[in-house]
Protein backbone atom coordinates (compact mmCIF):
# COMPACT_ATOMS: atom_id res chain seq x y z
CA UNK A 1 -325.00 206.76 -193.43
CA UNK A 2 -322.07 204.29 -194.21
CA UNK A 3 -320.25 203.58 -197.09
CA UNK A 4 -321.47 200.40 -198.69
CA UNK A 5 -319.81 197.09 -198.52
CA UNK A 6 -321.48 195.41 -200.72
CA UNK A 7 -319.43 193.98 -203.53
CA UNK A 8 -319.05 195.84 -206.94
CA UNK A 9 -320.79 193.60 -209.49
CA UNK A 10 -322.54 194.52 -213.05
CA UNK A 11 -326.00 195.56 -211.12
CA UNK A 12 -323.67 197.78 -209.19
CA UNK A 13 -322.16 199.21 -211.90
CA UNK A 14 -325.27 199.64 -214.08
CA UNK A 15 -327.49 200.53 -210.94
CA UNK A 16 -324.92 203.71 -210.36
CA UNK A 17 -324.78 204.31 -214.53
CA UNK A 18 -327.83 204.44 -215.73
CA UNK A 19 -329.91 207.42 -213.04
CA UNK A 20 -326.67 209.12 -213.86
CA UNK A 21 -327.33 208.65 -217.81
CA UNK A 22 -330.69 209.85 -217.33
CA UNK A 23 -329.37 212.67 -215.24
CA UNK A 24 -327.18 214.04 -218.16
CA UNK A 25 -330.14 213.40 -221.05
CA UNK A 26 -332.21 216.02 -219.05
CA UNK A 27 -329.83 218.56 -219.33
CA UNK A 28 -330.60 219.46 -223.48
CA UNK A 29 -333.99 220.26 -222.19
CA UNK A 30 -333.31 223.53 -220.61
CA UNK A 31 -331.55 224.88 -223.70
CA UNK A 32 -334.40 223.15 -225.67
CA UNK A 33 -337.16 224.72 -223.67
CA UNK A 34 -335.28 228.64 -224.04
CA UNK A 35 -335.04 228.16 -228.02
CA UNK A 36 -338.40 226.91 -228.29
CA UNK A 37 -340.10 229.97 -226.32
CA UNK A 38 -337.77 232.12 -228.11
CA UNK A 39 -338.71 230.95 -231.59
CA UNK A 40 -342.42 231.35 -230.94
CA UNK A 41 -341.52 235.28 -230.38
CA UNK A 42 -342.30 237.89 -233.04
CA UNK A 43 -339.00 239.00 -233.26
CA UNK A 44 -337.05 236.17 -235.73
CA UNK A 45 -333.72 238.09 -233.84
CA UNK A 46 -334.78 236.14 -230.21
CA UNK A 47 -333.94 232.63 -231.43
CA UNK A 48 -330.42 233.41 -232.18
CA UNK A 49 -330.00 236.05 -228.88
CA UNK A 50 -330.95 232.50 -227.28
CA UNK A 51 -328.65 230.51 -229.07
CA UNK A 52 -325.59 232.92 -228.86
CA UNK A 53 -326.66 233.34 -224.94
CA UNK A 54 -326.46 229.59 -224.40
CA UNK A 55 -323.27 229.48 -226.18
CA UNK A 56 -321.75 231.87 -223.85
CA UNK A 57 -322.70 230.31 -220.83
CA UNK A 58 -321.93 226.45 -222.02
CA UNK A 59 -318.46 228.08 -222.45
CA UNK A 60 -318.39 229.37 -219.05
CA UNK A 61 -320.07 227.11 -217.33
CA UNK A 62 -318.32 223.84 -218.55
CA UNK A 63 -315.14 225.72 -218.06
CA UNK A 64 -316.01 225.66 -214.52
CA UNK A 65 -317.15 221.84 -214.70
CA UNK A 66 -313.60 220.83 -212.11
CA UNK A 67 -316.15 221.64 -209.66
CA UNK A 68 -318.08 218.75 -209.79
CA UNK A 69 -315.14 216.19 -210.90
CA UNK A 70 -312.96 217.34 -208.03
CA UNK A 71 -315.28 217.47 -205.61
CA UNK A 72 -317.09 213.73 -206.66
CA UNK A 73 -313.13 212.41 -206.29
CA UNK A 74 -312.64 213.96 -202.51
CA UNK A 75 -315.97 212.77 -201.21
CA UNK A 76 -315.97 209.37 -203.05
CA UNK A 77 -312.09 208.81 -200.69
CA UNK A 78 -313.45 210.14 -197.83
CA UNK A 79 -316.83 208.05 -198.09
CA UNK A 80 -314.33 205.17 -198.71
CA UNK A 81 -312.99 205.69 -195.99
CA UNK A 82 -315.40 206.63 -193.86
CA UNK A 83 -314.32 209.99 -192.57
CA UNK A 84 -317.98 211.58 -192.17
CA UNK A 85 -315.93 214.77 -191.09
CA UNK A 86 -313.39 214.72 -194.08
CA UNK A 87 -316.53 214.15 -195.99
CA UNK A 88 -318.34 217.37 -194.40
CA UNK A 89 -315.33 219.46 -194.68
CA UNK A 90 -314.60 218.66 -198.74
CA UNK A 91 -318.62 219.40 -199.46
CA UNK A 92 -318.14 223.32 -197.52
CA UNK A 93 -314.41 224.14 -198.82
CA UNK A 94 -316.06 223.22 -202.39
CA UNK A 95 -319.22 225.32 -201.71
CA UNK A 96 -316.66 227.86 -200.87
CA UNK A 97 -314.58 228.24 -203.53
CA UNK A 98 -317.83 227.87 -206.32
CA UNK A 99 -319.48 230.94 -204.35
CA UNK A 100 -316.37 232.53 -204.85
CA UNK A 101 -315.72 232.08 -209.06
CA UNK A 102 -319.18 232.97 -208.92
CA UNK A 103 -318.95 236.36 -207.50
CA UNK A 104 -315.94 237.29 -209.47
CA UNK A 105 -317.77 236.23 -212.72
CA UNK A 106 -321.09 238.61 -211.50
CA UNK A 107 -318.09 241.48 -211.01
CA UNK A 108 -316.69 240.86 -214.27
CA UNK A 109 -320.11 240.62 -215.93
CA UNK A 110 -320.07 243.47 -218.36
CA UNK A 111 -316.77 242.54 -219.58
CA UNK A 112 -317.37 238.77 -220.11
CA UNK A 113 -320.52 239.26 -221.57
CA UNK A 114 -319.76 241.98 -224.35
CA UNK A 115 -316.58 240.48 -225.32
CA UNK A 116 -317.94 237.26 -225.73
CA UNK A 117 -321.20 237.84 -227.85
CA UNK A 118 -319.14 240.16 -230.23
CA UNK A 119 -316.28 237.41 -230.73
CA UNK A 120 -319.25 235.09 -231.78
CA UNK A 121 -320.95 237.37 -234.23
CA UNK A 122 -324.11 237.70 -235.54
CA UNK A 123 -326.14 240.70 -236.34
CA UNK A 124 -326.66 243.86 -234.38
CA UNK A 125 -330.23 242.66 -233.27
CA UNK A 126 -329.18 239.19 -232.54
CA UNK A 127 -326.20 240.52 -229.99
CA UNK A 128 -328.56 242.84 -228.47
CA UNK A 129 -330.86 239.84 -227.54
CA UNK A 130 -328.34 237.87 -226.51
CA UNK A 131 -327.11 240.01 -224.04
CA UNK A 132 -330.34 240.58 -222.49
CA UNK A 133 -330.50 236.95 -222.16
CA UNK A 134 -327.14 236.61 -220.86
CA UNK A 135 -327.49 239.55 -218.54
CA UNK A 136 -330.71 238.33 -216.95
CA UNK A 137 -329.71 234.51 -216.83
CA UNK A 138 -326.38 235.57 -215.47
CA UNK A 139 -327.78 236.36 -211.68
CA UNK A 140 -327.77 232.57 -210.89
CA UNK A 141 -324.17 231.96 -211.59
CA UNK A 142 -323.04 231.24 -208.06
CA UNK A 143 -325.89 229.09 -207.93
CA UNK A 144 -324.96 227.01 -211.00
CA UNK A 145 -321.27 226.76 -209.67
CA UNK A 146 -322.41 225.60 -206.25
CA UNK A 147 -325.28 222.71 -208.30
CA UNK A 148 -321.91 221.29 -209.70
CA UNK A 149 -320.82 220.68 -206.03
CA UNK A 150 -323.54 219.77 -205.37
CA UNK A 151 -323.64 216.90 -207.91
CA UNK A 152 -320.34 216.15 -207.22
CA UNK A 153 -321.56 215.02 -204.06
CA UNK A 154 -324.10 212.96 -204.83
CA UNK A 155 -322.35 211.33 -207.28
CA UNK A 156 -319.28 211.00 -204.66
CA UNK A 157 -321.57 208.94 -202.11
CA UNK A 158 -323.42 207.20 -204.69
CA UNK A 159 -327.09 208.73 -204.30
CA UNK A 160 -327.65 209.10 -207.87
CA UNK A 161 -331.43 208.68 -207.57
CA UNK A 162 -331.29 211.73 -206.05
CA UNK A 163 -329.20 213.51 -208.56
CA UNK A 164 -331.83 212.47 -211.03
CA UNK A 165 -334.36 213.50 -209.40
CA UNK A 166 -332.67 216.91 -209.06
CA UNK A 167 -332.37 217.57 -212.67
CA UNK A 168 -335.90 217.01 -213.16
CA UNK A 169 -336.93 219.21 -210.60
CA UNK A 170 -335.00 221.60 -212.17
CA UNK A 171 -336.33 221.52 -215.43
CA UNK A 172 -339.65 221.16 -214.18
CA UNK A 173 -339.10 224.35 -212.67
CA UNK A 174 -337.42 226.30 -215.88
CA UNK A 175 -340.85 225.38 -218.14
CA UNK A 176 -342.92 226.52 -215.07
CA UNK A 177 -341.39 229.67 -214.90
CA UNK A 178 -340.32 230.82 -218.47
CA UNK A 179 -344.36 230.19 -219.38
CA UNK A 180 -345.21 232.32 -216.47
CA UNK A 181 -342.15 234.62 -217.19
CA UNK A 182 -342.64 235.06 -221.25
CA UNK A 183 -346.23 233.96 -222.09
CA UNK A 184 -348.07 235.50 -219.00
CA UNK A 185 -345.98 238.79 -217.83
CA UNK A 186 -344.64 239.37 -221.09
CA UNK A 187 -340.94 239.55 -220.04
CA UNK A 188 -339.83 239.02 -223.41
CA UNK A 189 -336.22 237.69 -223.91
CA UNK A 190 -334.92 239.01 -220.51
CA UNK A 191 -337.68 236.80 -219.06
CA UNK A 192 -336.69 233.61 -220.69
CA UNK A 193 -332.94 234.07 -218.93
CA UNK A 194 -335.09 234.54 -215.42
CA UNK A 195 -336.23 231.44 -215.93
CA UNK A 196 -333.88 229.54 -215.91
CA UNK A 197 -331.93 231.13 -212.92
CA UNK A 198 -334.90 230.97 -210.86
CA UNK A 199 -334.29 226.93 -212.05
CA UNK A 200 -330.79 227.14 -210.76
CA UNK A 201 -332.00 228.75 -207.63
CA UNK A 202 -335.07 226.31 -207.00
CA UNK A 203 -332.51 222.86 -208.12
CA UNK A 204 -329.57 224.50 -205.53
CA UNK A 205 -332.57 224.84 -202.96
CA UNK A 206 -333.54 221.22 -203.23
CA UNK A 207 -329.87 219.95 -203.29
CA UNK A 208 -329.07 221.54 -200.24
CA UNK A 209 -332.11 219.63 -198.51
CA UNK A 210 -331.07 216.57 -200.52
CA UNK A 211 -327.34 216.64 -198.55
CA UNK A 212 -328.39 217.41 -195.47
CA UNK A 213 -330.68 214.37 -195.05
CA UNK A 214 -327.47 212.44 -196.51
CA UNK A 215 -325.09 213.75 -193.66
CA UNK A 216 -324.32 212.08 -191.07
CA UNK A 217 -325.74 212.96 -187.26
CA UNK A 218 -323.20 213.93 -184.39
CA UNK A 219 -320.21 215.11 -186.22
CA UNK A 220 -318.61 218.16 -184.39
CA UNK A 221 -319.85 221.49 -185.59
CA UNK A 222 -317.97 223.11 -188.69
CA UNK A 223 -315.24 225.34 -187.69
CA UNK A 224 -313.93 228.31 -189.73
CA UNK A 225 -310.32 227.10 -189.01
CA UNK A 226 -310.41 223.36 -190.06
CA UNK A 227 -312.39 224.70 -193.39
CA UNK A 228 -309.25 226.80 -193.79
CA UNK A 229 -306.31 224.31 -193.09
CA UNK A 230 -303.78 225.05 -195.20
CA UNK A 231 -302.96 221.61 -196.77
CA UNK A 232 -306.65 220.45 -197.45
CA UNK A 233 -307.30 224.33 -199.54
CA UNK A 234 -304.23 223.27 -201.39
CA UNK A 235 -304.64 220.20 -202.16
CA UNK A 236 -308.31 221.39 -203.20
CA UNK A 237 -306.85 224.20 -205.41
CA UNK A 238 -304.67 221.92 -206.72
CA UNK A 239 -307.10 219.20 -208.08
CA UNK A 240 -309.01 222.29 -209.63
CA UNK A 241 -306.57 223.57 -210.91
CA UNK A 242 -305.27 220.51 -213.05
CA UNK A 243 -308.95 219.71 -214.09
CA UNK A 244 -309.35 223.47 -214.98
CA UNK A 245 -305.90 222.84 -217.48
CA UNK A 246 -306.89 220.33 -218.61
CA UNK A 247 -310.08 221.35 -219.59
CA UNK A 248 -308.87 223.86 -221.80
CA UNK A 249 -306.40 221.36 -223.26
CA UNK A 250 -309.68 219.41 -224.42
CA UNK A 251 -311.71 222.11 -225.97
CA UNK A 252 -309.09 223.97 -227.45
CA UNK A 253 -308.13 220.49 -229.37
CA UNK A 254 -311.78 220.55 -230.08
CA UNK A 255 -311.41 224.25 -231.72
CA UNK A 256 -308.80 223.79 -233.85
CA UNK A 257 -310.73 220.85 -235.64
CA UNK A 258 -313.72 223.07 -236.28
CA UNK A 259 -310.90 226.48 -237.12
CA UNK A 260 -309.62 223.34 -239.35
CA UNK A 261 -312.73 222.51 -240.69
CA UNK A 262 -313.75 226.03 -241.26
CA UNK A 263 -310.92 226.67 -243.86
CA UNK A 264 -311.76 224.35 -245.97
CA UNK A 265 -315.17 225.86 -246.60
CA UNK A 266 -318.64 226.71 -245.22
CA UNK A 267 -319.90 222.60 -246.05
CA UNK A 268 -317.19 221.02 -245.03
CA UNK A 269 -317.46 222.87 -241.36
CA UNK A 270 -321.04 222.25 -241.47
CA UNK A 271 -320.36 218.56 -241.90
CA UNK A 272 -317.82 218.24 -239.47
CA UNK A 273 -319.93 220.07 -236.90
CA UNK A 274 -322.96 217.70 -237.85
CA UNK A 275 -320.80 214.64 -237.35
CA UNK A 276 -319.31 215.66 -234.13
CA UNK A 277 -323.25 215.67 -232.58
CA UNK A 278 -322.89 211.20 -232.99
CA UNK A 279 -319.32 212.15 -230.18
CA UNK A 280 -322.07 214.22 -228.48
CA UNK A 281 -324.76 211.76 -228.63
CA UNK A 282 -322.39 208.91 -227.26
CA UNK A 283 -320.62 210.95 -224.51
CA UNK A 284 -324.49 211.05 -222.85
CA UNK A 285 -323.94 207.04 -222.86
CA UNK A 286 -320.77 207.06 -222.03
CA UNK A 287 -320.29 209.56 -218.97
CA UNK A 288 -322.93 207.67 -217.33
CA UNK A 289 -320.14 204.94 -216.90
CA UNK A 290 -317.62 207.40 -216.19
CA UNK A 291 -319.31 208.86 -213.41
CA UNK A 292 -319.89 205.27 -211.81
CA UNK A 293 -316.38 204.89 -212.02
CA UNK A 294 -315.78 208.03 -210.27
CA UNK A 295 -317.65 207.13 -207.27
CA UNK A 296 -316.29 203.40 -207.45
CA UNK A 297 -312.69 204.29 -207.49
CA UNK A 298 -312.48 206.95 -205.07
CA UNK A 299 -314.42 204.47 -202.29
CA UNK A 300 -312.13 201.81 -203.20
CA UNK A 301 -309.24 204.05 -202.67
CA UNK A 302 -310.60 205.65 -199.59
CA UNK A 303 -311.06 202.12 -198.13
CA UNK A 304 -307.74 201.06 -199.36
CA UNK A 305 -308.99 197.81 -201.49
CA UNK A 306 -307.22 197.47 -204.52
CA UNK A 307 -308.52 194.67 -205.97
CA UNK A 308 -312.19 196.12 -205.38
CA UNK A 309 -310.59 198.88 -207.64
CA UNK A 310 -308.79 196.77 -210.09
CA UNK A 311 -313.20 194.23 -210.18
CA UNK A 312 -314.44 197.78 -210.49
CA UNK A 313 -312.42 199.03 -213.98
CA UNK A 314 -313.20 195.56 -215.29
CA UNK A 315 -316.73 195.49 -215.02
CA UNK A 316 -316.85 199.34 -216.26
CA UNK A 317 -314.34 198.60 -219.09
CA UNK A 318 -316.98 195.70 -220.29
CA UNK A 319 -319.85 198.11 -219.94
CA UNK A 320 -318.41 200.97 -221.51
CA UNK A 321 -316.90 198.56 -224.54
CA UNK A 322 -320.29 197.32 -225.13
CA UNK A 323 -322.39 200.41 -225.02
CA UNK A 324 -319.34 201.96 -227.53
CA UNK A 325 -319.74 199.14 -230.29
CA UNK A 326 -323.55 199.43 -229.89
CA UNK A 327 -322.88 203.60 -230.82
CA UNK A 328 -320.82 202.15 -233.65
CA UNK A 329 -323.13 199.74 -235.06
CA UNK A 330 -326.03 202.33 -235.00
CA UNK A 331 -324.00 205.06 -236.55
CA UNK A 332 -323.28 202.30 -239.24
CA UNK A 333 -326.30 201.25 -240.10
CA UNK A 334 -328.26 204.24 -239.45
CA UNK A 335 -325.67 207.22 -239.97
CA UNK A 336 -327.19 208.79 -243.04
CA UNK A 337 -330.87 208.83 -242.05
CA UNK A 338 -329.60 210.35 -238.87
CA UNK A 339 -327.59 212.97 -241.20
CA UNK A 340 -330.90 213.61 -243.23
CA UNK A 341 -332.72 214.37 -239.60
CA UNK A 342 -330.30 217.01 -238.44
CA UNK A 343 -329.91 218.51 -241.69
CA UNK A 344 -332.30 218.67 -244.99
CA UNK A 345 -329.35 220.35 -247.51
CA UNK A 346 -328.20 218.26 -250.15
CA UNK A 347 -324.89 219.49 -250.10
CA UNK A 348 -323.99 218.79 -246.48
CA UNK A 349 -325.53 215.35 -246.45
CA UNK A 350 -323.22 214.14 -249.48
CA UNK A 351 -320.54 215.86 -247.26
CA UNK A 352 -320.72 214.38 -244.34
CA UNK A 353 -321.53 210.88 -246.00
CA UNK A 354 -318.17 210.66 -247.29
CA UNK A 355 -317.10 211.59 -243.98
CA UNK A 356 -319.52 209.34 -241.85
CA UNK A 357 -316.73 206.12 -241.34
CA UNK A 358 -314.85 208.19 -239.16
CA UNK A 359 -317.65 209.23 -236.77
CA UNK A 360 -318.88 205.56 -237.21
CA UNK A 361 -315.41 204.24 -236.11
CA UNK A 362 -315.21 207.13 -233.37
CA UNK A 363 -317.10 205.50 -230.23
CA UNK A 364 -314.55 202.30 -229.95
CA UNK A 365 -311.84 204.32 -230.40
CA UNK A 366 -312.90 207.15 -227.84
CA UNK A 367 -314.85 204.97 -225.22
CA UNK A 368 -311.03 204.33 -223.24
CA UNK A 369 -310.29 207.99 -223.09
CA UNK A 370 -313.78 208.29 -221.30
CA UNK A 371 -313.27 205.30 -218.66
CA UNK A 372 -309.93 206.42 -217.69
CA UNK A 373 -310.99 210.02 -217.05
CA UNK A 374 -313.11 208.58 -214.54
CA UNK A 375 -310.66 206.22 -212.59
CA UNK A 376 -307.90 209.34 -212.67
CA UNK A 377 -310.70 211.74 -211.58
CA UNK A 378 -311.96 209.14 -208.41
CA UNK A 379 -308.64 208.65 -207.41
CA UNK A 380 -307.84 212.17 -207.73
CA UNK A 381 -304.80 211.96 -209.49
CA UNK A 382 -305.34 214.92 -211.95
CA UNK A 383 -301.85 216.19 -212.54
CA UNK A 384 -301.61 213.07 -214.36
CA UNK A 385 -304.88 213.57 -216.71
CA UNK A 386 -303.36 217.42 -216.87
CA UNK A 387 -300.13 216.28 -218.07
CA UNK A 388 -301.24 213.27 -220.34
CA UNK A 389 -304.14 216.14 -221.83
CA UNK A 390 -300.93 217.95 -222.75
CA UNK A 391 -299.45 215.38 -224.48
CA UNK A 392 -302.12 214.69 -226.21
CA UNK A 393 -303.37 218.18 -227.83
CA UNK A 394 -299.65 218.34 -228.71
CA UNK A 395 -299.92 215.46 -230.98
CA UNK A 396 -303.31 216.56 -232.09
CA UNK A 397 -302.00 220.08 -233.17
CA UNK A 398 -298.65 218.45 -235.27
CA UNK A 399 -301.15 215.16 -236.77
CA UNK A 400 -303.93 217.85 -237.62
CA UNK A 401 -301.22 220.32 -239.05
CA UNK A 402 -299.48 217.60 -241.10
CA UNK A 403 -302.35 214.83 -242.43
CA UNK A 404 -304.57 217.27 -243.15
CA UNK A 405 -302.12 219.23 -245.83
CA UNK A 406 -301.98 215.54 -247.30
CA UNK A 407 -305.56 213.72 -247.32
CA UNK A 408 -308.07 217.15 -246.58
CA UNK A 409 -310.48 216.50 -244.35
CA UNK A 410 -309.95 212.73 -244.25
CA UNK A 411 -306.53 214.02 -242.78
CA UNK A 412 -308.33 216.12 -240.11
CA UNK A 413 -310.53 213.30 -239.34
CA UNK A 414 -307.56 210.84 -239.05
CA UNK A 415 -305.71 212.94 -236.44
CA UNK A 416 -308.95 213.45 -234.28
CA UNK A 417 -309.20 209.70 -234.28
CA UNK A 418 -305.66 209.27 -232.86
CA UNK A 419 -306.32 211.98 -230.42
CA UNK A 420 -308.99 210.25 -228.87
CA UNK A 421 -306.86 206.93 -229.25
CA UNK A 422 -303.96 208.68 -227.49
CA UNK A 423 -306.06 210.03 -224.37
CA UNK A 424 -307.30 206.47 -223.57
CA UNK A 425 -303.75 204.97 -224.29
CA UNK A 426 -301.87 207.59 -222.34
CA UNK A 427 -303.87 206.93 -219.25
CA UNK A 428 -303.72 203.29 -219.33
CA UNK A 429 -300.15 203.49 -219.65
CA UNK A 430 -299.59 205.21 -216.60
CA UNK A 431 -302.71 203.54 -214.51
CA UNK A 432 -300.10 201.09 -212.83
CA UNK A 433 -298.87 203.72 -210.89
CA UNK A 434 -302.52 204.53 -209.68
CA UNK A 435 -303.17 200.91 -208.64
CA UNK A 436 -299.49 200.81 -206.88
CA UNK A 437 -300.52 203.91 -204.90
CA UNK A 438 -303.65 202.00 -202.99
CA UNK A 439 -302.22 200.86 -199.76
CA UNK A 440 -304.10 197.30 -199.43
CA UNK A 441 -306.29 196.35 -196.75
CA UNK A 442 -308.43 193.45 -195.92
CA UNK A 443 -311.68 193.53 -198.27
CA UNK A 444 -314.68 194.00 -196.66
């Protein structure tokens, strides 16, 4: 296995994009494939046990999402670079640390769980399914943590075929079981939640055969003591750590718009929340790009090539601008039909139409904050996307605070707009100190 040489051109780009695209539209399936067993139960209480269930784990789970962007930034350099052992060693300190949030979040089960499902709500029957769901799905979070790793991998060597071809396993897997789980042993709720851990067990099974064809034959055998260097942990627990941050930073900007949105009345929150799916629908696109980026950067940094780096954002920045302004012209043309799909009340389609322009105009503005996540997260310069995150929710909170007291919701709107505007300008500002930092070689 070597890192390739050949030169990054649009096929490139696209060729690494698009599997990963793919990869990410498979992952509404397993969600889709719980609610729809759990709405053809008798008891109407199962669909929203599901629902609650899967909004307790996205939380959880995404919170732990550094896994995969730090660990697709260390093996992208090292693959770069061609340090097969580096690249080893980053994949097991990883694996380490995911099997280790996962243990202390099946220790602090109980906790997490109850306190969660009662800060969502719902009634007394919906909480009780819920956390049978969560408490049965939970087993596999170790397993979940270490598929992020896992990806991160794949992604940081460029075998995205394969990561596509793990997430279909997976779900091929989850509708397997939760039929035999739910329709043919009768495991009711609990059984839909062992279905899709046993997916998370089978996908984690098939990604560790996936890597170790990819690794390289002949390196020396792992020791306990380089896994445990003391510079490589930290540097490790310091890439989490500012992905972690900044993490937060980014949903808890998110929050506040729909805590906004929410005091201004049960319609406009619903039409905020249905015009925020279009950001959803277009960060599918868009991450695809991202993640190429990722993978691009970090081997152009690994193999110190600079201006492979500086071909590489180019070609992504085109990419990612065109696939943006397609978003926007479909969201123009077709924005209220879309509306009238999601939603069939009257109220919260003349809503959201009068909000529409600013999810229309969203994509263009956005589509910068999205590239430059991936060329700080490659080149693993994440106390930089921490500290420009910070920034950023800081002028979200005073913008949302102020415009909103003065134009409503069209205030609300206008400061999530800038938001988005400020993460990609933020970044961009301070990406020629990421392209100083590559130490030039000859190009390969």
């Amino acid at each position: 296995m070597t890192p390739s040489a050949s030169p990054v051109t649009h096929a490139r780009v696209l060729g690494l994009a698009i599997p990963i695209t793919l990869a990410n539209l498979t992952q509404p399936l397993l969600a889709a494939v719980d609610t729809a067993m759990a709405g053809h139960m008798t008891d109407p209480s199962a669909i929203g046990g599901v629902a609650l269930g899967g909004v307790f784990f996205s939380f959880i789970f995404w919170g732990f999402g550094f896994l995969r962007m730090g660990t697709t930034g260390l093996v992208a350099q090292a693959w770069g670079a061609g340090d097969y052992t580096g690249l080893r060693d980053n994949l097991w300190r990883a694996l380490l640390l995911a099997f280790a949030i996962g243990a202390a979040v099946l220790l602090l089960q109980s906790p997490l769980i109850a306190v969660t499902i009662q800060l969502l709500g719902g009634t007394a029957a919906v909480q009780s399914d819920a956390m049978t769901y969560a408490h049965a799905r939970i087993w596999s979070a170790p397993l979940v943590l270490a598929n992020f790793v896992v990806l991160g991998y794949l992604l940081g060597v460029q075998r995205v075929r394969q990561a596509l071809v793990l997430q279909l396993w997976v779900n091929l897997v989850n509708v397997i079981a939760v039929f035999l789980f739910v329709r043919h042993w009768q495991w009711g709720i609990a059984g839909i939640g062992y279905a899709t851990a046993c997916a998370d067990l089978a996908g984690f099974g098939a990604g560790l055969m996936a890597i170790r064809r990819l690794l390289p034959r002949g390196l020396p055998p792992v020791r306990r003591a380089d896994l445990l260097q003391a510079e490589p942990l930290k540097r490790l627990a310091l890439i989490n750590r500012d992905i972690f941050l900044r993490t937060l930073l980014l949903l808890g900007s998110f929050g506040w718009f729909a805590h906004a949105g929410a005091h201004q009345g049960d319609v406009i929150l619903a039409a905020n929340a249905l015009l925020m799916n279009f950001q959803t629908f277009m960060a599918y696109g868009l991450d695809g790009l991202a993640h190429a980026i990722e993978a691009l950067t970090g081997e152009a940094i690994g193999a110190r090539q600079r201006e492979r780096l500086v071909h590489a954002i180019r070609i992504s920045a085109l990419w990612s601008g065109l696939l943006a302004l397609a978003f926007t012209v479909v969201y123009a043309v077709a924005g209220n039909p879309i509306v009238a799909l999601l939603t069939n009340q009257v109220a919260i389609q003349e809503a959201a139409a009068r909000f529409l322009p600013w999810a229309v105009l969203m994509p263009v503005v956005s589509v910068w904050g999205f590239l430059m996540d991936g060329v700080y997260i490659g080149a693993t310069r994440t106390r930089d996307l921490m500290l420009c995150m910070l920034l950023c929710a800081a002028c979200f909170l005073v913008l949302a605070l102020g415009l909103q007291r003065i134009w409503g919701n069209h205030g609300l709107w206008l400061a999530m707009t800038l938001f988005m505007a400020l993460r990609g300008a933020t970044l961009a500002w301070r990406l020629p100190l990421v392209l100083r930092s590559v130490h030039t070689q000859p190009a390969v």
